[in-house]
Structure formats: C-alpha cells, structure tokens
C-alpha atoms as a PDB file:
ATOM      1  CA  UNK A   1     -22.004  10.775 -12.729  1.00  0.00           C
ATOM      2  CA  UNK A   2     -18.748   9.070 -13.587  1.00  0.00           C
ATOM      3  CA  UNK A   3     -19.396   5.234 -13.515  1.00  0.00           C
ATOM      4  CA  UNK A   4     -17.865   1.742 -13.260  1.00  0.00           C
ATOM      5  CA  UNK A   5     -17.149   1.556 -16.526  1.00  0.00           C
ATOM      6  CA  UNK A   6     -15.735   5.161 -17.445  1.00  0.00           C
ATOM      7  CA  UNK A   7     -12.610   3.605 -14.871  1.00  0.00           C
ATOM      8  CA  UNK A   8     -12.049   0.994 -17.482  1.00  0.00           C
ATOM      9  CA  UNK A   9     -11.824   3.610 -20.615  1.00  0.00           C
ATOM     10  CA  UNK A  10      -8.336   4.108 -21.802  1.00  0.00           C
ATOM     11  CA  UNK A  11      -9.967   6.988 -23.250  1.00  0.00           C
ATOM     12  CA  UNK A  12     -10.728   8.825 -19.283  1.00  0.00           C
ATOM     13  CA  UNK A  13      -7.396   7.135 -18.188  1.00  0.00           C
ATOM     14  CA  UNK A  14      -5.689   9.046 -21.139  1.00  0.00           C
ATOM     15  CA  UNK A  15      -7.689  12.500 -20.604  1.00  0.00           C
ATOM     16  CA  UNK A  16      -6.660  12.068 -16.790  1.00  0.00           C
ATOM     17  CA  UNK A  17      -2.701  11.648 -17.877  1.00  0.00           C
ATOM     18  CA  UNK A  18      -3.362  14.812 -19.777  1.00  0.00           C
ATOM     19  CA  UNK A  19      -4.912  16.956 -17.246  1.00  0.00           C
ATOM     20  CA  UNK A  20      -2.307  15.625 -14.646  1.00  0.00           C
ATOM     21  CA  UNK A  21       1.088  16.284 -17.128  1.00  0.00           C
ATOM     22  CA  UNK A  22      -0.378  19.921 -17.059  1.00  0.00           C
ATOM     23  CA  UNK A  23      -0.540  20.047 -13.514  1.00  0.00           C
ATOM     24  CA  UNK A  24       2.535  18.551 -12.829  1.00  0.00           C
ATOM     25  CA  UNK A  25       4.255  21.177 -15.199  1.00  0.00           C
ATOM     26  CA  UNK A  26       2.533  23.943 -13.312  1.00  0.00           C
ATOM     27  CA  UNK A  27       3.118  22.824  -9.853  1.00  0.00           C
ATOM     28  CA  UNK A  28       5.503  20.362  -9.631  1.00  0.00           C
ATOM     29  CA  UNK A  29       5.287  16.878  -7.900  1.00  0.00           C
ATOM     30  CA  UNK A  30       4.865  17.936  -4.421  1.00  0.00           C
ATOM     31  CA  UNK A  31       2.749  21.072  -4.953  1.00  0.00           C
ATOM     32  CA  UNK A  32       0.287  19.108  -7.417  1.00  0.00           C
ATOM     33  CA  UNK A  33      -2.817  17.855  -5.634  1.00  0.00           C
ATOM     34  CA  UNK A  34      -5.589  14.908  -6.913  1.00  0.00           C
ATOM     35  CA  UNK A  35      -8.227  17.802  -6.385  1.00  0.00           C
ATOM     36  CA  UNK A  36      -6.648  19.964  -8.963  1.00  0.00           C
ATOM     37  CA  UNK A  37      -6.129  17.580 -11.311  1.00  0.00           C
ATOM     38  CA  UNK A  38      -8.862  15.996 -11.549  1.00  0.00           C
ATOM     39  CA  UNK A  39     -10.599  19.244 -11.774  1.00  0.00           C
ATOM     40  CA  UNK A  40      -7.665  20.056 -14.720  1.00  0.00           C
ATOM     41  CA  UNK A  41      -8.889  16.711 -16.110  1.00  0.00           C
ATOM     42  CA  UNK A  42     -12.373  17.469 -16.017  1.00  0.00           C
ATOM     43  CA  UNK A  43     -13.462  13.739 -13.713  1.00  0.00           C
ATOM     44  CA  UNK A  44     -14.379  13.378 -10.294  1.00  0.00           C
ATOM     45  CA  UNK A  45     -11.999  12.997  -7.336  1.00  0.00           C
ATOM     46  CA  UNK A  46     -13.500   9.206  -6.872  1.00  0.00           C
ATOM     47  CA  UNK A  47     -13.254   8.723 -11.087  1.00  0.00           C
ATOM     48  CA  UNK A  48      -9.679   9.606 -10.733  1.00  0.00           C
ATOM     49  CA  UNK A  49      -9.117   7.504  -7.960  1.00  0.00           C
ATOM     50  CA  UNK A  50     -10.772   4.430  -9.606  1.00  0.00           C
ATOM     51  CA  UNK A  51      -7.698   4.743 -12.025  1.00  0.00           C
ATOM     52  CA  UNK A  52      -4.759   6.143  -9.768  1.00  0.00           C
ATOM     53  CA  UNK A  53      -4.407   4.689  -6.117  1.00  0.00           C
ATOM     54  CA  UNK A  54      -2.057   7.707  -5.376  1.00  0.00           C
ATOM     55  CA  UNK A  55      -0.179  10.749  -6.425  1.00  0.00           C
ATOM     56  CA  UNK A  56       2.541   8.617  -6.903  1.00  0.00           C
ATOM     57  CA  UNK A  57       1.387   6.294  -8.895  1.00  0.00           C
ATOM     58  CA  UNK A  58      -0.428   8.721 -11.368  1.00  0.00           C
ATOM     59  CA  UNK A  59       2.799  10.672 -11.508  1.00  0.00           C
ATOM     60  CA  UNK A  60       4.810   6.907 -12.543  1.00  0.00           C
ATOM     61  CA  UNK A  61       2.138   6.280 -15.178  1.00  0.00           C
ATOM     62  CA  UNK A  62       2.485  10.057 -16.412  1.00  0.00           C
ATOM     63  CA  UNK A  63       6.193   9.364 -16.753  1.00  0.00           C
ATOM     64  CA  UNK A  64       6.247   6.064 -18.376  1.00  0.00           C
ATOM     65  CA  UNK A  65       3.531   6.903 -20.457  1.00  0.00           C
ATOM     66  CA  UNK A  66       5.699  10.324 -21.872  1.00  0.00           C
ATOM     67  CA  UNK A  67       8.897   8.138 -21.962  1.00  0.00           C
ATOM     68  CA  UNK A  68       7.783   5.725 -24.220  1.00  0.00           C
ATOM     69  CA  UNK A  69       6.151   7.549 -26.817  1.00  0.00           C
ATOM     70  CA  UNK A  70       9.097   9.924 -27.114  1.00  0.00           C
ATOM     71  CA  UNK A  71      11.258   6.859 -26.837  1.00  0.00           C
ATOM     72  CA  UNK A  72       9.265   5.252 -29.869  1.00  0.00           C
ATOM     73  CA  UNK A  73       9.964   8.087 -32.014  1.00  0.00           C
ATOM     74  CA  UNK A  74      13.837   8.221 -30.887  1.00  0.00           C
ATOM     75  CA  UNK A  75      13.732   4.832 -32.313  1.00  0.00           C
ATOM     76  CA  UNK A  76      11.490   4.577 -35.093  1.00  0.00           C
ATOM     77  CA  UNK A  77      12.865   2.730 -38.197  1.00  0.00           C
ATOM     78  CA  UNK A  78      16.575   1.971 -36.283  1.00  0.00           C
ATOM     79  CA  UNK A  79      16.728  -1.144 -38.480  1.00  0.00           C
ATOM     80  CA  UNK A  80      20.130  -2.210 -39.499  1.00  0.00           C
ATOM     81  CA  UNK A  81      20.289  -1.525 -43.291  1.00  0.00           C
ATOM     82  CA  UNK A  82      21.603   1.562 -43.057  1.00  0.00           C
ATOM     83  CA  UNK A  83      25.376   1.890 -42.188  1.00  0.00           C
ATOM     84  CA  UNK A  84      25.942   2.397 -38.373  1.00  0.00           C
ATOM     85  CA  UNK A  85      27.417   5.804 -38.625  1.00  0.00           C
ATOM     86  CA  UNK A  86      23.833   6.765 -40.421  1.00  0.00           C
ATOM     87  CA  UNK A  87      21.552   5.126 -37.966  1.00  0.00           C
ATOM     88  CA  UNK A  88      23.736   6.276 -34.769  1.00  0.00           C
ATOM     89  CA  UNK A  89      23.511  10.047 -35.955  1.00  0.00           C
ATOM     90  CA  UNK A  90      19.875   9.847 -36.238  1.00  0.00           C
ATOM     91  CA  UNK A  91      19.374   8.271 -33.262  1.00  0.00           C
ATOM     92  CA  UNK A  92      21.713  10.696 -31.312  1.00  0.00           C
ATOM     93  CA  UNK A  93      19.739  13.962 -33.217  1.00  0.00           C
ATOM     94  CA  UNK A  94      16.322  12.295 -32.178  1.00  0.00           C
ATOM     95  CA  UNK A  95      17.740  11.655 -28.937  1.00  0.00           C
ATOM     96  CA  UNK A  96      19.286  15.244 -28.099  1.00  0.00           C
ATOM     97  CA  UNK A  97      16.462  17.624 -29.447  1.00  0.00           C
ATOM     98  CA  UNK A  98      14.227  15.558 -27.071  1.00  0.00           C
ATOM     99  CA  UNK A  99      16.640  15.627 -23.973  1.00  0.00           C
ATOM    100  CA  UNK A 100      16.913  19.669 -24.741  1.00  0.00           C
ATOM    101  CA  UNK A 101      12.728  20.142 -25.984  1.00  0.00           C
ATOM    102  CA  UNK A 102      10.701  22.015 -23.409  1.00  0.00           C
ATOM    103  CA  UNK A 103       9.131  18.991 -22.373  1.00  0.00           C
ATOM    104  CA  UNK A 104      12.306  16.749 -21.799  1.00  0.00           C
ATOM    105  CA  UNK A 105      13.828  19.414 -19.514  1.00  0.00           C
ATOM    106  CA  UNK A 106      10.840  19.823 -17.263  1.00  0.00           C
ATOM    107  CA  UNK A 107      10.408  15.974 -16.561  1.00  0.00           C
ATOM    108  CA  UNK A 108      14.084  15.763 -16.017  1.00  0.00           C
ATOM    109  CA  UNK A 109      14.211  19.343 -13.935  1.00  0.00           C
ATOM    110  CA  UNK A 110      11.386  17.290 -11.905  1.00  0.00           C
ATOM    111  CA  UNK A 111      12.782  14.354 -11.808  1.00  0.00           C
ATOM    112  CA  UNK A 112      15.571  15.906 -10.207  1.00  0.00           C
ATOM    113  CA  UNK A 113      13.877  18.398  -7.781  1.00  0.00           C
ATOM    114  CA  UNK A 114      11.845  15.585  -6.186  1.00  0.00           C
ATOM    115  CA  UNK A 115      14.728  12.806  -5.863  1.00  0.00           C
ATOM    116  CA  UNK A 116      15.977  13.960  -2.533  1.00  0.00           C
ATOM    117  CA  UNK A 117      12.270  13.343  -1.156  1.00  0.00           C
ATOM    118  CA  UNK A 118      10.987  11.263  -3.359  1.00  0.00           C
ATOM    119  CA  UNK A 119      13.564   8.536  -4.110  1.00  0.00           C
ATOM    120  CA  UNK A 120      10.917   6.170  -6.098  1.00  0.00           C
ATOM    121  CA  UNK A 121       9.723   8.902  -7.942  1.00  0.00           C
ATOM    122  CA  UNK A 122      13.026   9.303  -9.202  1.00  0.00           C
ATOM    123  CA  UNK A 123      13.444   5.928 -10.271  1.00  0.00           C
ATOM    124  CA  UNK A 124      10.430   5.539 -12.074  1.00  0.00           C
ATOM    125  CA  UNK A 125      11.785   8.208 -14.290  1.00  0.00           C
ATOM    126  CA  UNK A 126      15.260   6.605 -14.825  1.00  0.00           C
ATOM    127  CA  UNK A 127      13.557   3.490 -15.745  1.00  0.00           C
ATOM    128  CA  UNK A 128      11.090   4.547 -17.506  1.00  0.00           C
ATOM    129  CA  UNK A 129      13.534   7.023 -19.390  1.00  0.00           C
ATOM    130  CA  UNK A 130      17.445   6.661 -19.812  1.00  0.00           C
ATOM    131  CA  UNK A 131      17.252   3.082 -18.492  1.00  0.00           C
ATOM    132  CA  UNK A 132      14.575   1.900 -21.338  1.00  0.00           C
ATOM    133  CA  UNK A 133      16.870   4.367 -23.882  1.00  0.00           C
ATOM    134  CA  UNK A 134      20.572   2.466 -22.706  1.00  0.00           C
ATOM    135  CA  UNK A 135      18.235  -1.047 -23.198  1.00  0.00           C
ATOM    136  CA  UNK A 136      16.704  -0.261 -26.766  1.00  0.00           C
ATOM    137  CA  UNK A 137      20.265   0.914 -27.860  1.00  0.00           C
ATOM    138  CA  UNK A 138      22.404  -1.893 -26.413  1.00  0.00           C
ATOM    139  CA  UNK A 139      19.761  -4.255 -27.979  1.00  0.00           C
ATOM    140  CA  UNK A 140      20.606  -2.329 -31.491  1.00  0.00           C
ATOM    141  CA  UNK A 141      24.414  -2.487 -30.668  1.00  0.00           C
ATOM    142  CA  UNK A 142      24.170  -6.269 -30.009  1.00  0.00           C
ATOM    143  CA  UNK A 143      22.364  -6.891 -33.958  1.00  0.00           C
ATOM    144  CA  UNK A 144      25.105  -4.948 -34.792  1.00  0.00           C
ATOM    145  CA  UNK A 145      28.251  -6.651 -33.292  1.00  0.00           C
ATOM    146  CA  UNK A 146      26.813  -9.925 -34.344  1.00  0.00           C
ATOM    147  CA  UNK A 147      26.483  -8.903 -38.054  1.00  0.00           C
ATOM    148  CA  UNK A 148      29.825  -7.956 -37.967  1.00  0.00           C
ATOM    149  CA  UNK A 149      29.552  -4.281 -38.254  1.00  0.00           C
ATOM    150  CA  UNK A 150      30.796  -3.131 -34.936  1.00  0.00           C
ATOM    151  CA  UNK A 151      32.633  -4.729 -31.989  1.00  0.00           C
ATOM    152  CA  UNK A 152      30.848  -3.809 -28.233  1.00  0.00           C
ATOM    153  CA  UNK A 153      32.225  -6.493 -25.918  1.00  0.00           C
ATOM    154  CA  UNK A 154      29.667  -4.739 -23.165  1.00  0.00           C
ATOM    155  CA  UNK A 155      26.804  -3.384 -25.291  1.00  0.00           C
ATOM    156  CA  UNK A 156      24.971  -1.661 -22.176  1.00  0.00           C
ATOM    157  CA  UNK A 157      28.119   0.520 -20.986  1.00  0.00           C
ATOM    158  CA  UNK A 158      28.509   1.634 -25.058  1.00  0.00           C
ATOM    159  CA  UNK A 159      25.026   2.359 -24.953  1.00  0.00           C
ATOM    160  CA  UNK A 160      25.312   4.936 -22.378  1.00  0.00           C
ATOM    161  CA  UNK A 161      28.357   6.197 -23.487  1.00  0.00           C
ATOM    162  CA  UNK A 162      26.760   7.373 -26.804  1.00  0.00           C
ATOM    163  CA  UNK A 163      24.198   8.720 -24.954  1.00  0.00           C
ATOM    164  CA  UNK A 164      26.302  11.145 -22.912  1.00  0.00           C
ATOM    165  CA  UNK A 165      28.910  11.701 -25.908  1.00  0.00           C
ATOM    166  CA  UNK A 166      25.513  13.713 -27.627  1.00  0.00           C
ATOM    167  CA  UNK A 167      24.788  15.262 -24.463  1.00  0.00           C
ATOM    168  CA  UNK A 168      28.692  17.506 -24.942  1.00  0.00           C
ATOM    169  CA  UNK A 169      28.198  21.175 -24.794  1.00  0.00           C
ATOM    170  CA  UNK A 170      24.185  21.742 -25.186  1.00  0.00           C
ATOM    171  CA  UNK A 171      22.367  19.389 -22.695  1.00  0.00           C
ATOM    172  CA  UNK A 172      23.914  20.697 -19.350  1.00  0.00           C
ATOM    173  CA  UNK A 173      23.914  24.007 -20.156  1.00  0.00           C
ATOM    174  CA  UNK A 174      19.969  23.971 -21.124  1.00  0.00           C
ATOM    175  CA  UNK A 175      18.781  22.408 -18.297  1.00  0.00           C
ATOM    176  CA  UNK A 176      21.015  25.241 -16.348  1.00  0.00           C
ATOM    177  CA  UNK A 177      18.717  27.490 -18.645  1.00  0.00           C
ATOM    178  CA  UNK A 178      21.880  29.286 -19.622  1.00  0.00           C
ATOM    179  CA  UNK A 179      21.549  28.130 -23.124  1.00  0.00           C
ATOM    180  CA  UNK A 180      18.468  29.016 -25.513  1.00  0.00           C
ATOM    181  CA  UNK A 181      17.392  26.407 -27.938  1.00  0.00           C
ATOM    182  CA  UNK A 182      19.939  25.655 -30.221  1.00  0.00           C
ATOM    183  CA  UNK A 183      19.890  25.466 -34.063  1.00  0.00           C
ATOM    184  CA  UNK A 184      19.930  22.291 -35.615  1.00  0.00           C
ATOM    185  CA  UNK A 185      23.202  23.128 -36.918  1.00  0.00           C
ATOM    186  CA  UNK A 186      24.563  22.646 -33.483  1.00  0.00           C
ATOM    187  CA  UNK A 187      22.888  19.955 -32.745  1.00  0.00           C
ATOM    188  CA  UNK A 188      24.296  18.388 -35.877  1.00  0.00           C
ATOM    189  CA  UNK A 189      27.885  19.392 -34.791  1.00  0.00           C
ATOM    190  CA  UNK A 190      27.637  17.338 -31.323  1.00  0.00           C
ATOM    191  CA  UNK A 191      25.921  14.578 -33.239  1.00  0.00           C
ATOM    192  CA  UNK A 192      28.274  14.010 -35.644  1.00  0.00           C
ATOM    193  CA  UNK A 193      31.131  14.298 -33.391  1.00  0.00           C
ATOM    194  CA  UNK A 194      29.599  11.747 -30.967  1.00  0.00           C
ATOM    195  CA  UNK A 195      29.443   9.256 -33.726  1.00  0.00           C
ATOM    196  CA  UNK A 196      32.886  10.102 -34.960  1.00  0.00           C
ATOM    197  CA  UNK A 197      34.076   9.294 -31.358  1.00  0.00           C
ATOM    198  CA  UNK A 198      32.293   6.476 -30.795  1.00  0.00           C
ATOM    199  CA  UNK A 199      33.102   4.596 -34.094  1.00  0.00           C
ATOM    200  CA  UNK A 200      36.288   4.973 -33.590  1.00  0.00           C
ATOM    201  CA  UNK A 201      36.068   2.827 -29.942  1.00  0.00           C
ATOM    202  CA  UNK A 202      33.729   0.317 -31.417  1.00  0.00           C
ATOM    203  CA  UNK A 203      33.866   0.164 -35.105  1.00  0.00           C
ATOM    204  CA  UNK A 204      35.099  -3.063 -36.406  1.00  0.00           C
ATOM    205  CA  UNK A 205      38.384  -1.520 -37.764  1.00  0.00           C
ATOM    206  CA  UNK A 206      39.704   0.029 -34.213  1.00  0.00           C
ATOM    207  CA  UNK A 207      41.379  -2.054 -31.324  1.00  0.00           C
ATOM    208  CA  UNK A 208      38.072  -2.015 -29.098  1.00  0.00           C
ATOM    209  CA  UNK A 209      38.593  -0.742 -25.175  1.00  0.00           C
ATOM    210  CA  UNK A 210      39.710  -3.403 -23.020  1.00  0.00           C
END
C-alpha cells in the first residue's frame, strides 16, 4: 500500500507526471480521467491524490514541468560571448524544432482545444510556455543592449517579435498538419532570415523603431 511518505517522493510525483503526459496525449484534457492515470502511472487513486488536488492542477504541473525543461535546453549556454547574430540563430533553431516536434504541437493543439472551456488551463500553458520564453529572452536582450551590442528600447515586445519572426512559413502550417517535418535546411532558412530581420530593427548600427 502506497504510504505517507511515497506522497513526498519526487520520484512517485515524477512517475505520476509521466503516466499522466501519456494520458493526456491519448485523451486529451477533458477526456483524461484520475482513474486512468493513475492506473497509466501505476499508484493508487488516493496516492495520486496525495500529490494532485485535481485534474487541473496535475494537468498545470504536467505543463510547467514540460515547459521548463524544453525551455532549459532552448536556452542552454545563451551567454553573451558569442556575437548576437550567433546566439539569436541558435536560440531561434532550438526554439522552432521544439514549437514544430511532436510533443510541442500536441501541448499547444491542447492548449488550444481546451481554452474555450478551460480558460485557466490555457493560461497555465502561456505562462508556463511563451510567457517564461518572451521573459528569458528579453532578460538576454537587456545584457545585450547594456553591453552595447544591440539597442531594444522595450526588450519584452522584441522578445516576442523574434519569436514569431522564426515561426514564418513552418509553424502554422504544422500545427494545421499540412506540413510534414521539415529538414533542418528549412529550418535554417527561417532562422537565419529571422535574425537577419531582426538585427536590422535592433542592431546597434540601424535607427531602432520608435
């Protein structure tokens, strides 16, 4: 029997997320029930409670738990020796081939079928996701602007900016599932033109936007 203590473990709180992230693929939000994942998860119904208070909850914690150890890796070494144009392209290929992976597309797909109903489910996954994402970059784009190697007068709104500049061409048209996955030559392509577009706006050379 599951006790006290197991409701504590980070290790049954992790092997919970687990069984619930493949239920949630499966069945969605609103057709996912704490019966069948727990069962997925191999714990009780009263284990899983001990960690989880609701559906709800366990789905936040599945998203913010997902978003931030993709988000790590999308930002993983962004220091500032490199020259912006290098660190913004491999930020913006991280960035893209997890928007356009298997797994980005069916949290955002879910994110999006449940909003309507689910308004704080929603949220949870814009601020776990694409909020955190516009915060770590605007944070990188501030470093930047005050060594003097780019000028962003509003580092949040050319945070997001970027974001959707590498989203041209290959993000809508995946999660339309008109587009297979693309080859990292494309991927490239869009990169490298988002940088090219967004340098020009914020590099210290250019007039910046009013």
């Amino acid at each position: 029997m599951d006790s006290v203590t197991d409701s504590l473990s980070p290790e049954k709180r992790q092997q919970i997320l687990l069984g619930a992230a493949s239920v949630f693929a499966a069945d969605g939000y609103e057709g996912a029930s704490m019966t069948r994942i727990a069962a997925e998860a191999g714990v009780s119904k009263g284990t899983l409670y001990n960690y989880f208070t609701s559906k709800a909850a366990l789905f936040s914690a599945h998203v913010a738990e997902t978003c931030e150890r993709r988000l790590t890796h999308v930002f993983d070494g962004a220091g500032h020796e490199e020259t912006p144009a290098a660190a913004l392209t491999e930020i913006g290929r991280r960035m893209l081939t997890m928007m356009i992976s298997d797994a980005g597309l069916m949290m955002y797909r879910m994110a999006i079928a449940e909003a309507a109903k689910f308004p704080d489910l929603a949220r949870a996954f814009f601020e776990a996701g694409p909020q955190k994402a516009i915060g770590f970059l605007a944070d990188w784009l501030t470093e930047e602007a005050r060594l003097g190697r780019l000028c962003v007068p509003d580092p949040r709104f050319a945070a997001e900016q970027f974001f959707n500049l590498c989203q041209t061409h290959l993000v809508l048209r995946r999660r339309l599932a008109m587009l297979e996955a693309p080859e990292t030559a494309e991927i490239d392509k869009v990169v490298g033109a988002a940088v090219w577009v967004f340098l020009r706006g914020y590099g210290v050379e250019f007039t910046p936007l009013p």
